[in-house]
N, C-alpha and C. Protein backbone atom coordinates (compact mmCIF):
# COMPACT_ATOMS: atom_id res chain seq x y z
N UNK A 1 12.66 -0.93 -9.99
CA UNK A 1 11.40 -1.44 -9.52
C UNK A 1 11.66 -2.39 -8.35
N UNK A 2 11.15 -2.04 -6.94
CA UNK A 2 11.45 -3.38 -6.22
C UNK A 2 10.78 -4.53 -6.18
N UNK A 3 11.16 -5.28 -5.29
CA UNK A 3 10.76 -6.62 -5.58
C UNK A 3 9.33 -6.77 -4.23
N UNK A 4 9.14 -7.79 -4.10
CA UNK A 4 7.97 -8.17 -3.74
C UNK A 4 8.53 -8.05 -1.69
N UNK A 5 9.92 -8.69 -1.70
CA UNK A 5 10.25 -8.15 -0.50
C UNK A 5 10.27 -6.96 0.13
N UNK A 6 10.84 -6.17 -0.85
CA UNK A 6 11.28 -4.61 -0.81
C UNK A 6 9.95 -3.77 -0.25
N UNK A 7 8.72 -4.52 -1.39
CA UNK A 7 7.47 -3.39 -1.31
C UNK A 7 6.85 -3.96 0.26
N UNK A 8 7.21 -5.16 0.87
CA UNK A 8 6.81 -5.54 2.23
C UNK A 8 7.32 -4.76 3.33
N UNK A 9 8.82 -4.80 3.28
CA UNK A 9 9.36 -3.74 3.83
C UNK A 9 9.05 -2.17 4.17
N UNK A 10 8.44 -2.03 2.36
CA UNK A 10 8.26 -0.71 2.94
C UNK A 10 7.34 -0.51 3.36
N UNK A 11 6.00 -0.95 2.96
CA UNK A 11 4.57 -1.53 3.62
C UNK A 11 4.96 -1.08 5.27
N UNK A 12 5.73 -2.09 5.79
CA UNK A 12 6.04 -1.94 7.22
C UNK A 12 6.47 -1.13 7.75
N UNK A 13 6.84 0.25 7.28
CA UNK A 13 7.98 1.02 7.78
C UNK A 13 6.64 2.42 7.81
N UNK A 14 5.84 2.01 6.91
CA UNK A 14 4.46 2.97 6.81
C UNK A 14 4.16 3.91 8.43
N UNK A 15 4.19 2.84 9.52
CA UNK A 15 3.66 4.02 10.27
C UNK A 15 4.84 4.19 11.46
N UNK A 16 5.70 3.81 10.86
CA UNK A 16 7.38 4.79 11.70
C UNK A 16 8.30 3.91 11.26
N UNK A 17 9.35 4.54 12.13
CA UNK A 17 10.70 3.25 12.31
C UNK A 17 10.43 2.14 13.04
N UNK A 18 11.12 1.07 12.47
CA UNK A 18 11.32 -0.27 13.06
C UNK A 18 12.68 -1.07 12.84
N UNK A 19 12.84 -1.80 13.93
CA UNK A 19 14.26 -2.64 13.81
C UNK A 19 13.51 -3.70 12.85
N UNK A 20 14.81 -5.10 12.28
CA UNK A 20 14.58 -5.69 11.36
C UNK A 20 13.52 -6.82 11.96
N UNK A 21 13.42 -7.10 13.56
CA UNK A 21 12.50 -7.96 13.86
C UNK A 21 10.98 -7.57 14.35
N UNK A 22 10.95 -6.16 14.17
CA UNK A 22 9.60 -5.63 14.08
C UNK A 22 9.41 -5.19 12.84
N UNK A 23 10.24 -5.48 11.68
CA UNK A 23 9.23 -5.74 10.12
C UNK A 23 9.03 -6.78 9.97
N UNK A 24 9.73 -7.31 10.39
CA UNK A 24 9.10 -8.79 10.40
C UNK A 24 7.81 -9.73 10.71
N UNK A 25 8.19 -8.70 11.80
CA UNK A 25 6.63 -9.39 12.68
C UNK A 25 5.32 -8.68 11.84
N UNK A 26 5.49 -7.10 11.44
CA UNK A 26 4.64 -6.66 10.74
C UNK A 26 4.37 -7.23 9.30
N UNK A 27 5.54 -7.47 8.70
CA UNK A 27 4.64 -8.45 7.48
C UNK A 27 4.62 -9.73 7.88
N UNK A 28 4.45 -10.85 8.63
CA UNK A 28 3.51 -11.67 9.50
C UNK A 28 2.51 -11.31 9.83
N UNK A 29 2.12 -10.32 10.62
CA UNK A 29 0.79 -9.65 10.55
C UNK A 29 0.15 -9.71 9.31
N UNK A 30 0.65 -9.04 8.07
CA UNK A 30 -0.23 -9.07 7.02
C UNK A 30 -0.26 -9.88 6.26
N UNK A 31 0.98 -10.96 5.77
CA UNK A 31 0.74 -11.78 5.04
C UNK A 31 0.54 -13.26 5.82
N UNK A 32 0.92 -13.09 6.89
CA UNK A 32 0.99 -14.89 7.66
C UNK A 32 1.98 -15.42 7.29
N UNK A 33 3.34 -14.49 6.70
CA UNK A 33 4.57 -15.44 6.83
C UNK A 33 5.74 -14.70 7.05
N UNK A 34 7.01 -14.72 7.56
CA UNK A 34 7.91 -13.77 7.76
C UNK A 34 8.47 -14.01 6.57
N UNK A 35 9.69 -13.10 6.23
CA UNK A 35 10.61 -13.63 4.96
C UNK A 35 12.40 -14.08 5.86
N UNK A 36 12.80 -14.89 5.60
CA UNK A 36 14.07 -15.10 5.64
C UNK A 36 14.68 -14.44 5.74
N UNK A 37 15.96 -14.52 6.89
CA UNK A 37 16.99 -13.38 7.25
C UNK A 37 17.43 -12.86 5.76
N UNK A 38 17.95 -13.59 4.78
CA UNK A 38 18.82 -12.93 4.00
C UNK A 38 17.54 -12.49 2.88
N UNK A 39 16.58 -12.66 2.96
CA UNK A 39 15.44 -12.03 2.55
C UNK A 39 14.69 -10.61 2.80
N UNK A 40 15.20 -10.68 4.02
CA UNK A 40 14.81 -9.30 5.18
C UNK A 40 15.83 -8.13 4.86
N UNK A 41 17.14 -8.73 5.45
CA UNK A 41 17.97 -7.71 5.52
C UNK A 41 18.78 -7.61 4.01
N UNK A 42 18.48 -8.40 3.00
CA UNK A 42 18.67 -7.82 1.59
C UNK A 42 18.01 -6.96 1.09
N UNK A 43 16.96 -7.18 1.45
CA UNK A 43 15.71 -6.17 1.05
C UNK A 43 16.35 -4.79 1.20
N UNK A 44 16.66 -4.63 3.32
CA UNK A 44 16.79 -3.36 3.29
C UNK A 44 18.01 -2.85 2.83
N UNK A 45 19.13 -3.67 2.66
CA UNK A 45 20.34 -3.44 2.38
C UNK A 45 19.88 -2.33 0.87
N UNK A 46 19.00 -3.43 0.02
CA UNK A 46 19.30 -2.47 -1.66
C UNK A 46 18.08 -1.37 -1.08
N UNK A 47 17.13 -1.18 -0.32
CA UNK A 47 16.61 -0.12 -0.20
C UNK A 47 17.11 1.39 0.29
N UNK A 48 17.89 0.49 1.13
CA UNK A 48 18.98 1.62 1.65
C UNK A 48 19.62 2.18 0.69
N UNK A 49 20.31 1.51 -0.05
CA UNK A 49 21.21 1.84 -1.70
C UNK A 49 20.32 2.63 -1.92
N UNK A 50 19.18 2.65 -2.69
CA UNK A 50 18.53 3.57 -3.43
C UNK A 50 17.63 4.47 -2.83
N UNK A 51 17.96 4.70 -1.78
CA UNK A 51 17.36 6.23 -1.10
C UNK A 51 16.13 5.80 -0.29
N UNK A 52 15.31 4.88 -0.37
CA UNK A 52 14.12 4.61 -0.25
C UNK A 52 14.26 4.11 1.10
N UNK A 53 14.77 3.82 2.09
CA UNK A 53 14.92 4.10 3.83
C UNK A 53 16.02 4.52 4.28
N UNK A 54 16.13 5.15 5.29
CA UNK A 54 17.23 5.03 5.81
C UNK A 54 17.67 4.94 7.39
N UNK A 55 18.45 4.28 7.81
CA UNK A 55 19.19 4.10 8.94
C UNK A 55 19.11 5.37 10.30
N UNK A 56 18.45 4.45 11.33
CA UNK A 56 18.54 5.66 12.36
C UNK A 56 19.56 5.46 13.56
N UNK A 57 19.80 6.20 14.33
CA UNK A 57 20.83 5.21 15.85
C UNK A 57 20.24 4.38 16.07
N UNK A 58 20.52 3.78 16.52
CA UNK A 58 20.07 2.30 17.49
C UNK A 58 20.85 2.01 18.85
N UNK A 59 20.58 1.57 19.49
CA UNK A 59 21.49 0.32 20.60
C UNK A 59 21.40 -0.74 20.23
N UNK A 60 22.43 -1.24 20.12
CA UNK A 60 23.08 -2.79 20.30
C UNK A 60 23.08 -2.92 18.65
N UNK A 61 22.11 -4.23 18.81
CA UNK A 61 22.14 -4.80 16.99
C UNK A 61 20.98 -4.45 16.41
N UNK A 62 19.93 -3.77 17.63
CA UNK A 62 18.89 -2.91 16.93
C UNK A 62 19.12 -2.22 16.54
N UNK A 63 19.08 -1.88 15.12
CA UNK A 63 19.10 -0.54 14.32
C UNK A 63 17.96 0.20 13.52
N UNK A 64 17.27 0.96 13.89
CA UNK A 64 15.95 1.03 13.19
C UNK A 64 16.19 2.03 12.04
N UNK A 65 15.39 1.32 11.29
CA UNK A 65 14.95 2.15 9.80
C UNK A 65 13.85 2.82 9.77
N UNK A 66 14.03 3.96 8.66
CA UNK A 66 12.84 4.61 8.36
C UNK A 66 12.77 4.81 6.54
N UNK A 67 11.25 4.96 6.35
CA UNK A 67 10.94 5.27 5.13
C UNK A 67 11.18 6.77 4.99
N UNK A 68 11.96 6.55 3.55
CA UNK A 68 11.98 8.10 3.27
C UNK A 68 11.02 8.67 2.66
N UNK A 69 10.96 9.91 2.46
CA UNK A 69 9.90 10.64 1.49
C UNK A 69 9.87 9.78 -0.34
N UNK A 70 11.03 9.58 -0.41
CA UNK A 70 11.44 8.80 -2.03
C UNK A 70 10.81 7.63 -1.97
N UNK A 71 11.27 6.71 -0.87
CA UNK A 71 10.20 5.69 -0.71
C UNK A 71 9.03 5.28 -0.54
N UNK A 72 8.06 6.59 0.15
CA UNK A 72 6.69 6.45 -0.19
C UNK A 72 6.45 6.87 -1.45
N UNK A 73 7.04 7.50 -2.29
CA UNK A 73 6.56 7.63 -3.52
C UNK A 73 6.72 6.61 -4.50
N UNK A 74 7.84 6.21 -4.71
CA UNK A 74 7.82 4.68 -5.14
C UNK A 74 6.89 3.51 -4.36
N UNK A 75 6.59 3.45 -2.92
CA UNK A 75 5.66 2.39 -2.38
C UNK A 75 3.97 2.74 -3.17
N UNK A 76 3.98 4.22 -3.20
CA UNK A 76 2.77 4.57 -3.85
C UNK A 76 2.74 3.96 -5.00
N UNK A 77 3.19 4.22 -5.83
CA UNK A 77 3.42 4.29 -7.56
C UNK A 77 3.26 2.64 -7.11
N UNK A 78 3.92 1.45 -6.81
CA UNK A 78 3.81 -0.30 -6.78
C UNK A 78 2.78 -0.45 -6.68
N UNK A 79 1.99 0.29 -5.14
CA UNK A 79 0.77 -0.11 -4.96
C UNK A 79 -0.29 -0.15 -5.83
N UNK A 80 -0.43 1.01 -6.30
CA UNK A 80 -1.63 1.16 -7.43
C UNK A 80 -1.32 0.70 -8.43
N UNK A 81 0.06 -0.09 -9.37
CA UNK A 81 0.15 -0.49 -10.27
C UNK A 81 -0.43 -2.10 -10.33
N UNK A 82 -0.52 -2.56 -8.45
CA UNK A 82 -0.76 -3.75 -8.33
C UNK A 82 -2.06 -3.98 -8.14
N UNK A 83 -2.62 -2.94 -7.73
CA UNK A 83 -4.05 -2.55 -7.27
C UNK A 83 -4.68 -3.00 -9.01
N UNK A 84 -4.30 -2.08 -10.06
CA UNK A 84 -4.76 -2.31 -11.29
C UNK A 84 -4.49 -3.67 -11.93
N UNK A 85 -3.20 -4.57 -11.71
CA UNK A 85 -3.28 -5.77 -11.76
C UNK A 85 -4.49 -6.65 -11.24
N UNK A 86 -4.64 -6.67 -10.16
CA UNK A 86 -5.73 -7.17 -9.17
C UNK A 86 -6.68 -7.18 -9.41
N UNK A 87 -7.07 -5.83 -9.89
CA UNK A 87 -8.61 -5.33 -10.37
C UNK A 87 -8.90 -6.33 -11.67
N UNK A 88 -7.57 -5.96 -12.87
CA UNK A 88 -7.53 -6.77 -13.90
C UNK A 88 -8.02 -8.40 -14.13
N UNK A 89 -6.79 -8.60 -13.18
CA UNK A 89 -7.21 -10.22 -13.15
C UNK A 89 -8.55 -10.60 -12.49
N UNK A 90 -9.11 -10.30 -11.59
CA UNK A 90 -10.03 -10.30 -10.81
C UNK A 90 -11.62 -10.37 -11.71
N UNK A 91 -11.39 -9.62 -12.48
CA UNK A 91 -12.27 -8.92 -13.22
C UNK A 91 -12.17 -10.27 -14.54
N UNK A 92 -11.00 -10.86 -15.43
CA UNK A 92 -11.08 -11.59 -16.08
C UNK A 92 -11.30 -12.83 -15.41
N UNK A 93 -11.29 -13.06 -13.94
CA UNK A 93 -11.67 -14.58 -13.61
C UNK A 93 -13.14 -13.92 -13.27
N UNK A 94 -14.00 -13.19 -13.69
CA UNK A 94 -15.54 -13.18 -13.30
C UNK A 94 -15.91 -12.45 -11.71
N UNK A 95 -14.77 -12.18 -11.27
CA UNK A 95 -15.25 -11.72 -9.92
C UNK A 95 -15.39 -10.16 -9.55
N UNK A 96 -15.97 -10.10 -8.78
CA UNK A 96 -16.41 -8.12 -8.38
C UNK A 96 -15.05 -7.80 -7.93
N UNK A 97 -14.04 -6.68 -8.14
CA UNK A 97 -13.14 -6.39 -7.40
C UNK A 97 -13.63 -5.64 -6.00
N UNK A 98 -12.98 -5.68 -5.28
CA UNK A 98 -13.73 -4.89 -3.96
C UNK A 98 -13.49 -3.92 -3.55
């Protein structure tokens, strides 16, 4: 199961490849905070391990990643498990989910 970094990562990788400072900037975009180098590139390090991106050429120290097919299926499967959390809690503090 990944972690909360991991599912940001892959979030970001959604509409192509990106080097590690354009996921970055993309989850800034969505959450309003970057995560820490060894936050970032741990992430992709164990994602890489388990099939869920992988490594394209690059130049220099840009190296861009991509989501694999394995990894949108696992990003799927988080999302909606969190989606039903959300709804859950949402729903026991009195509020409309949206």
């Amino acid at each position: 199961m990944p972690n909360d970094a991991q599912i940001l990562v892959l979030y970001a990788l959604t509409d192509g490849p990106l080097h590690g400072y354009a996921i970055n900037t993309a989850i800034d975009e969505l959450t309003g905070e970057r995560l820490g180098p060894g936050s970032l590139y741990g992430a992709l390090a164990r994602l890489e391990a388990k099939g869920l991106v992988e490594a394209l050429d690059g130049e220099g120290r840009q190296r861009p990643v991509r989501i694999t097919e394995q990894g949108r299926v696992v990003l799927e499967r988080e999302l909606r498990a969190m989606a039903r959390v959300a709804d859950a809690g949402l729903r026991r503090l009195g509020v409309r989910p949206a």
